[in-house]
C-alpha atoms as a PDB file:
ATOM      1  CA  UNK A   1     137.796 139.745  96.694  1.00  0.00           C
ATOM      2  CA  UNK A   2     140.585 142.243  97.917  1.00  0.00           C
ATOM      3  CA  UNK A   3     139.410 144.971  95.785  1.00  0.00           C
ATOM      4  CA  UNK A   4     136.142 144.862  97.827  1.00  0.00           C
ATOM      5  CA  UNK A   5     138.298 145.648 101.094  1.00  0.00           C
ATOM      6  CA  UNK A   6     138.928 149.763 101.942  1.00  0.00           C
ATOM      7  CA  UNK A   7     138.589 151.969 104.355  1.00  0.00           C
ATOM      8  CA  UNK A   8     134.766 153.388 104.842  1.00  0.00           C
ATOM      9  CA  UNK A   9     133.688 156.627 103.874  1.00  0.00           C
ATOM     10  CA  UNK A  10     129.888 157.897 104.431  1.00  0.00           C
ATOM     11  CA  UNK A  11     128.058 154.490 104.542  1.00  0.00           C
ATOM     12  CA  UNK A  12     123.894 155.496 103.274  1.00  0.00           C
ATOM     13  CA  UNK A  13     121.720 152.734 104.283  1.00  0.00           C
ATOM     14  CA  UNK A  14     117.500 153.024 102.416  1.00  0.00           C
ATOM     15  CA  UNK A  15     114.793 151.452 104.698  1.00  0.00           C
ATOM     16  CA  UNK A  16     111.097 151.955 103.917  1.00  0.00           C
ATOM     17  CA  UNK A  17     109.760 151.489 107.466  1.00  0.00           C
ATOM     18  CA  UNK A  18     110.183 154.480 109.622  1.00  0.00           C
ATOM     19  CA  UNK A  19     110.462 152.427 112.779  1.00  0.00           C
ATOM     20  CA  UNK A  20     113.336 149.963 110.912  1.00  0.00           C
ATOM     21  CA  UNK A  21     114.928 153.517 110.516  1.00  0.00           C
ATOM     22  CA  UNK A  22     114.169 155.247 113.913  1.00  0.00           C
ATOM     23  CA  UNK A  23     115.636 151.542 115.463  1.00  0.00           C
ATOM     24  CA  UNK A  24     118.724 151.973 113.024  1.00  0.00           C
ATOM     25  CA  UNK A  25     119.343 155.422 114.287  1.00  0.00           C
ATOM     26  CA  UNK A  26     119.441 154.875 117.924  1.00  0.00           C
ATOM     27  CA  UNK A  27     121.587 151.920 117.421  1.00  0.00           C
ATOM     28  CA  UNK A  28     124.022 154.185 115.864  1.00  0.00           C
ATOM     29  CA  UNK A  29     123.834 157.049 118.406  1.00  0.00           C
ATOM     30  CA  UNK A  30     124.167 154.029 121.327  1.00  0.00           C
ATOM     31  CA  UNK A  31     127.225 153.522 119.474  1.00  0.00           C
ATOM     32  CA  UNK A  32     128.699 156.892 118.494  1.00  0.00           C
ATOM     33  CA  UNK A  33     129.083 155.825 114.708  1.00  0.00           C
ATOM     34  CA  UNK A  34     128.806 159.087 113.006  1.00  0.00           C
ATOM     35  CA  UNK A  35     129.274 157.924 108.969  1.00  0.00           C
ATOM     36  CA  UNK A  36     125.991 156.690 108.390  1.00  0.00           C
ATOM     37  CA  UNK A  37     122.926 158.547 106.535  1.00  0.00           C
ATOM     38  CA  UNK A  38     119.752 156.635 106.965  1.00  0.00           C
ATOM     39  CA  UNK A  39     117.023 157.117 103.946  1.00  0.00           C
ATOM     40  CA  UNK A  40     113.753 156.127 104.570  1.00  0.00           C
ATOM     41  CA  UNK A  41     112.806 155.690 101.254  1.00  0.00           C
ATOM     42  CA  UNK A  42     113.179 152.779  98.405  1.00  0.00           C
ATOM     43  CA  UNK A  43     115.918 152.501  95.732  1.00  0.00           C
ATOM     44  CA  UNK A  44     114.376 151.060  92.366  1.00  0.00           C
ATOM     45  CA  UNK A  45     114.371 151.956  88.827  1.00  0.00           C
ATOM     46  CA  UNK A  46     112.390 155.604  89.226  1.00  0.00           C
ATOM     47  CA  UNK A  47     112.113 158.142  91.044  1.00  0.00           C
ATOM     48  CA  UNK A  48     108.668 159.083  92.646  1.00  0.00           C
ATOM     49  CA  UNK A  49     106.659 157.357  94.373  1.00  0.00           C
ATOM     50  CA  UNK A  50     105.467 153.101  94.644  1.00  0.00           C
ATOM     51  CA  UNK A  51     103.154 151.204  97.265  1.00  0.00           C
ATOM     52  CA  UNK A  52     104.939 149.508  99.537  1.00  0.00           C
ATOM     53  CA  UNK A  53     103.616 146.445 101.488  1.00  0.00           C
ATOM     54  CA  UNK A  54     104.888 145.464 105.118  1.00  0.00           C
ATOM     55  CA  UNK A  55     103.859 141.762 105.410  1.00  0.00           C
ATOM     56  CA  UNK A  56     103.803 140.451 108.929  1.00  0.00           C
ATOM     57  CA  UNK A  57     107.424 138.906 108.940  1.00  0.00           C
ATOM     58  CA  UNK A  58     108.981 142.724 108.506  1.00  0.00           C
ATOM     59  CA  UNK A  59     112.395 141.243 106.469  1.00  0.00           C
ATOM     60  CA  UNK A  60     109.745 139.959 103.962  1.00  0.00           C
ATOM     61  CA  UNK A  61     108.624 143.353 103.220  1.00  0.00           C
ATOM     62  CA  UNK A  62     108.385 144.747  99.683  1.00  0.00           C
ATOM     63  CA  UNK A  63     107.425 147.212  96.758  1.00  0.00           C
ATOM     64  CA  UNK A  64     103.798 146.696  96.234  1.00  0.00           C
ATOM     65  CA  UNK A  65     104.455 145.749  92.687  1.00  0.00           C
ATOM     66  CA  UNK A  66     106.627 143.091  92.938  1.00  0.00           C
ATOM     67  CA  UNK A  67     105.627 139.663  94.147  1.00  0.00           C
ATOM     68  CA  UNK A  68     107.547 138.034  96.749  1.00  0.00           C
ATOM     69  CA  UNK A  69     108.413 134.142  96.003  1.00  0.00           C
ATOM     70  CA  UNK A  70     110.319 133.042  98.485  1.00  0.00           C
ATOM     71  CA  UNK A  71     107.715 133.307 101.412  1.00  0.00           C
ATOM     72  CA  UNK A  72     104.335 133.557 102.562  1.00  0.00           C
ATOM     73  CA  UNK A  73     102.883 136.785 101.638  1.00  0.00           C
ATOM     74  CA  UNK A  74     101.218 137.655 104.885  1.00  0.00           C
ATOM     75  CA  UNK A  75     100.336 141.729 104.522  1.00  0.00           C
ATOM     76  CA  UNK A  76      99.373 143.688 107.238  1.00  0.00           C
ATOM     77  CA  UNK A  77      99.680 147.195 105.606  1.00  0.00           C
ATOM     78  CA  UNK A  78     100.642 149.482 103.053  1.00  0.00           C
ATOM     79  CA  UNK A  79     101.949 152.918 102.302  1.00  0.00           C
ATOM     80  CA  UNK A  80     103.273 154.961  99.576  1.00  0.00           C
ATOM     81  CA  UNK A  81     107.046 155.798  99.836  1.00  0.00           C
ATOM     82  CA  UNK A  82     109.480 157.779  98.151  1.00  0.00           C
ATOM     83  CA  UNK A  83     111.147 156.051  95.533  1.00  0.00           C
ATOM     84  CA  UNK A  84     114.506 156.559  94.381  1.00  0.00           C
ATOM     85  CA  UNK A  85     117.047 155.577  91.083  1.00  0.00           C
ATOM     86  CA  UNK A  86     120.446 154.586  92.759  1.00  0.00           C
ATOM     87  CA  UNK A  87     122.636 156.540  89.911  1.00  0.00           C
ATOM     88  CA  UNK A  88     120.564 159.221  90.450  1.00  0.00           C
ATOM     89  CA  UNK A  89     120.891 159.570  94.048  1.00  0.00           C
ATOM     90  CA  UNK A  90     124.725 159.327  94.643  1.00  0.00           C
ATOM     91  CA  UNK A  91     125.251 161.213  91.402  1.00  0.00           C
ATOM     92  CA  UNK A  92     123.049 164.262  93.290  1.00  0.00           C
ATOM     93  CA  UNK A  93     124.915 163.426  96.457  1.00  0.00           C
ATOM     94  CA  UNK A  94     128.401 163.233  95.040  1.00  0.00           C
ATOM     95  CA  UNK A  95     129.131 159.903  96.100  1.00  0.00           C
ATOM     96  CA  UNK A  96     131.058 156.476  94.698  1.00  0.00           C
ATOM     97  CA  UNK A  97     130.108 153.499  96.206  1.00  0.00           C
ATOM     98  CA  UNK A  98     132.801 151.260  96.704  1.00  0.00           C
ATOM     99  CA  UNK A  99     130.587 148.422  97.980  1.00  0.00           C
ATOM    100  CA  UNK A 100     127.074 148.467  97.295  1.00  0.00           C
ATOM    101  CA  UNK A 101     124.381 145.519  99.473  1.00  0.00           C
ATOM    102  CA  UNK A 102     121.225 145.092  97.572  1.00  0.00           C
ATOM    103  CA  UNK A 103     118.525 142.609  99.881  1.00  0.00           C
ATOM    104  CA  UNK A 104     115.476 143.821  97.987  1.00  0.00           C
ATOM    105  CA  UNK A 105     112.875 141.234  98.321  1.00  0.00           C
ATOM    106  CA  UNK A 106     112.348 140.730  94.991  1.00  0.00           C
ATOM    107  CA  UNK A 107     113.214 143.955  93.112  1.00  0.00           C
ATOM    108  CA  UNK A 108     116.956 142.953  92.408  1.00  0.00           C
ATOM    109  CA  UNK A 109     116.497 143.613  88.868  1.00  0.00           C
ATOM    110  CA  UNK A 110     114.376 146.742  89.465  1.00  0.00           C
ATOM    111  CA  UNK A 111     117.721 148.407  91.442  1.00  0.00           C
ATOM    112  CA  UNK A 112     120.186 147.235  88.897  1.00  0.00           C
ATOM    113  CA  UNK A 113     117.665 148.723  86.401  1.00  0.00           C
ATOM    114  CA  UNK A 114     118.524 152.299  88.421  1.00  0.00           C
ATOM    115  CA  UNK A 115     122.037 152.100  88.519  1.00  0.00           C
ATOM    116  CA  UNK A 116     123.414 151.839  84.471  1.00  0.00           C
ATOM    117  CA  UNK A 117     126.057 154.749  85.515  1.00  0.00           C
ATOM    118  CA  UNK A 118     127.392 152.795  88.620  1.00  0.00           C
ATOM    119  CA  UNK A 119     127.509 149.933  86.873  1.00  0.00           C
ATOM    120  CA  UNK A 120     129.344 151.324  83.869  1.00  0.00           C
ATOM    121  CA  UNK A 121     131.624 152.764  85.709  1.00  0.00           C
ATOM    122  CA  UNK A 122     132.623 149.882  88.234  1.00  0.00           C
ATOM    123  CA  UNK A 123     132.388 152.066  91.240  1.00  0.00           C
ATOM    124  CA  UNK A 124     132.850 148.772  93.362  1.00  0.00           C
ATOM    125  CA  UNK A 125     132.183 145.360  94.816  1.00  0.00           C
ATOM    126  CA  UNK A 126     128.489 144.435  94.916  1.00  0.00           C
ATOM    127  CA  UNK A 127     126.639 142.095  97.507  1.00  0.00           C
ATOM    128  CA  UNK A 128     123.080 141.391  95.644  1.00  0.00           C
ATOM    129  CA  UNK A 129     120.761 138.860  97.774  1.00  0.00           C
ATOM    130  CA  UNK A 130     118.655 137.402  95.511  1.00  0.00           C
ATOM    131  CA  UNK A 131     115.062 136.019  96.579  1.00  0.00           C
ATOM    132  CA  UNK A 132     114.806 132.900  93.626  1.00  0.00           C
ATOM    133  CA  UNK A 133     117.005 131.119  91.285  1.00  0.00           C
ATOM    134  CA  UNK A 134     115.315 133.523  88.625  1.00  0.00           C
ATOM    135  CA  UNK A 135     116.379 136.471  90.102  1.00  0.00           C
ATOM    136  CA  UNK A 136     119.608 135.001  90.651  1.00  0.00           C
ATOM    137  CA  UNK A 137     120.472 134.393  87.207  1.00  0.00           C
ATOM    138  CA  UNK A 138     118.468 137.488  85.531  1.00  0.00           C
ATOM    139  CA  UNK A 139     121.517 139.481  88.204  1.00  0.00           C
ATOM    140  CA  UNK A 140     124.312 137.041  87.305  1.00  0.00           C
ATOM    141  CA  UNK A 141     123.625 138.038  83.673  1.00  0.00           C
ATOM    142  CA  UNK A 142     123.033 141.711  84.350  1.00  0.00           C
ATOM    143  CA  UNK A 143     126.400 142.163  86.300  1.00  0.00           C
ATOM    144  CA  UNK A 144     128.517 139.634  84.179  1.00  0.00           C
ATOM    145  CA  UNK A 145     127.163 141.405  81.245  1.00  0.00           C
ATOM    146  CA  UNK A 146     128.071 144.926  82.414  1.00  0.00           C
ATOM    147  CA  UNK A 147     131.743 143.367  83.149  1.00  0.00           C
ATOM    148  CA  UNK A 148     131.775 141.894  86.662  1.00  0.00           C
ATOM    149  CA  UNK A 149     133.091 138.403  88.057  1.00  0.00           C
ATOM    150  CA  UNK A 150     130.046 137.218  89.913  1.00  0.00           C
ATOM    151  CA  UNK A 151     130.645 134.251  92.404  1.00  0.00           C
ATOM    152  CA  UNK A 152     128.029 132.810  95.005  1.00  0.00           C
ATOM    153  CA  UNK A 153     128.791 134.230  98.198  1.00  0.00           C
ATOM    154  CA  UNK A 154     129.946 131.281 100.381  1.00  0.00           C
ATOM    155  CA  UNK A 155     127.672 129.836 102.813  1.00  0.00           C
ATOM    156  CA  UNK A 156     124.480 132.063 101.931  1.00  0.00           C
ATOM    157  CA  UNK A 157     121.650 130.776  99.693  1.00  0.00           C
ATOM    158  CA  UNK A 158     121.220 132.671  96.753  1.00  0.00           C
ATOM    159  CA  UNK A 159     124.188 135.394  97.190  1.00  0.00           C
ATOM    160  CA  UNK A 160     126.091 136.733  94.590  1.00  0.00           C
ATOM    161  CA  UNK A 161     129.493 138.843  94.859  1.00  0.00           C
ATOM    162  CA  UNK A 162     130.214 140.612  92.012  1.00  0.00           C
ATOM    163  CA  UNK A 163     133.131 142.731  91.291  1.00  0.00           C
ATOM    164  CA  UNK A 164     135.089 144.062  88.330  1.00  0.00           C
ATOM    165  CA  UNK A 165     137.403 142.219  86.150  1.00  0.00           C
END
């Protein structure tokens, strides 16, 4: 776990709701943290464009596509949204994660899909929050299979920490 553990750089943070974003920002400002980018946009496996569907719970939001399973779907809108491949984004942006938080609801597999470059080259500690115990073990066997010791993140349902052996 001490390889996750380093001083912070630029920290980007991808939100699909403007106002989740707008909130974010004056949060930040409130407290004069000035290494943050905020994205309103989706990382997945492409870059473009996807439906996105705000269900009435906000932190169950989600990619249109992809059907949530571990709650209610309750919708009360949707919107297209920028889309965007992880490698593809920090490669154009010059950065190297050296921890990388993926809560997704549901399209775990879709951002690992997106990020075969970060992955290959074990950029860093990974925090995936998985929304099933199918998810959970199609990322367990994605990470362990690109050469990363995944644990279960103590005391959280469905966590895995992954970093490299």
């Amino acid at each position: 776990g001490a390889k996750c553990v380093g001083s912070l750089g630029t920290v980007v943070a991808f939100d699909p709701i403007e106002s989740n974003t707008e909130t974010i920002t004056k949060h930040l400002v409130l407290n004069k943290i000035k290494n943050t980018r905020l994205e309103t946009m989706a990382v997945s496996n492409r870059q473009g464009e996807e439906r996105f569907v705000v269900e009435d719970n906000n932190a169950n939001s989600h990619l249109g596509d992809v059907e949530i399973q571990h709650a209610q779907s309750s919708p009360k809108k949707s919107f297209f949204i920028p889309t965007v491949r992880l490698d593809e984004y920090c490669h154009l942006n010059s950065l190297a994660p050296s921890v990388i938080k993926i809560d997704v609801e549901g399209a775990e597999l879709l951002v690992l899909e997106g990020c075969q470059t970060l992955l290959e080259s074990k950029v860093g500690c990974w925090i995936i929050s998985t929304h099933s115990e199918q998810l959970m073990s199609g990322c367990r066997r994605v990470m362990e299979n690109a050469g990363y010791k995944v644990d279960l993140l103590e005391g959280f349902h469905h966590e895995l920490l992954c970093f490299p052996e």
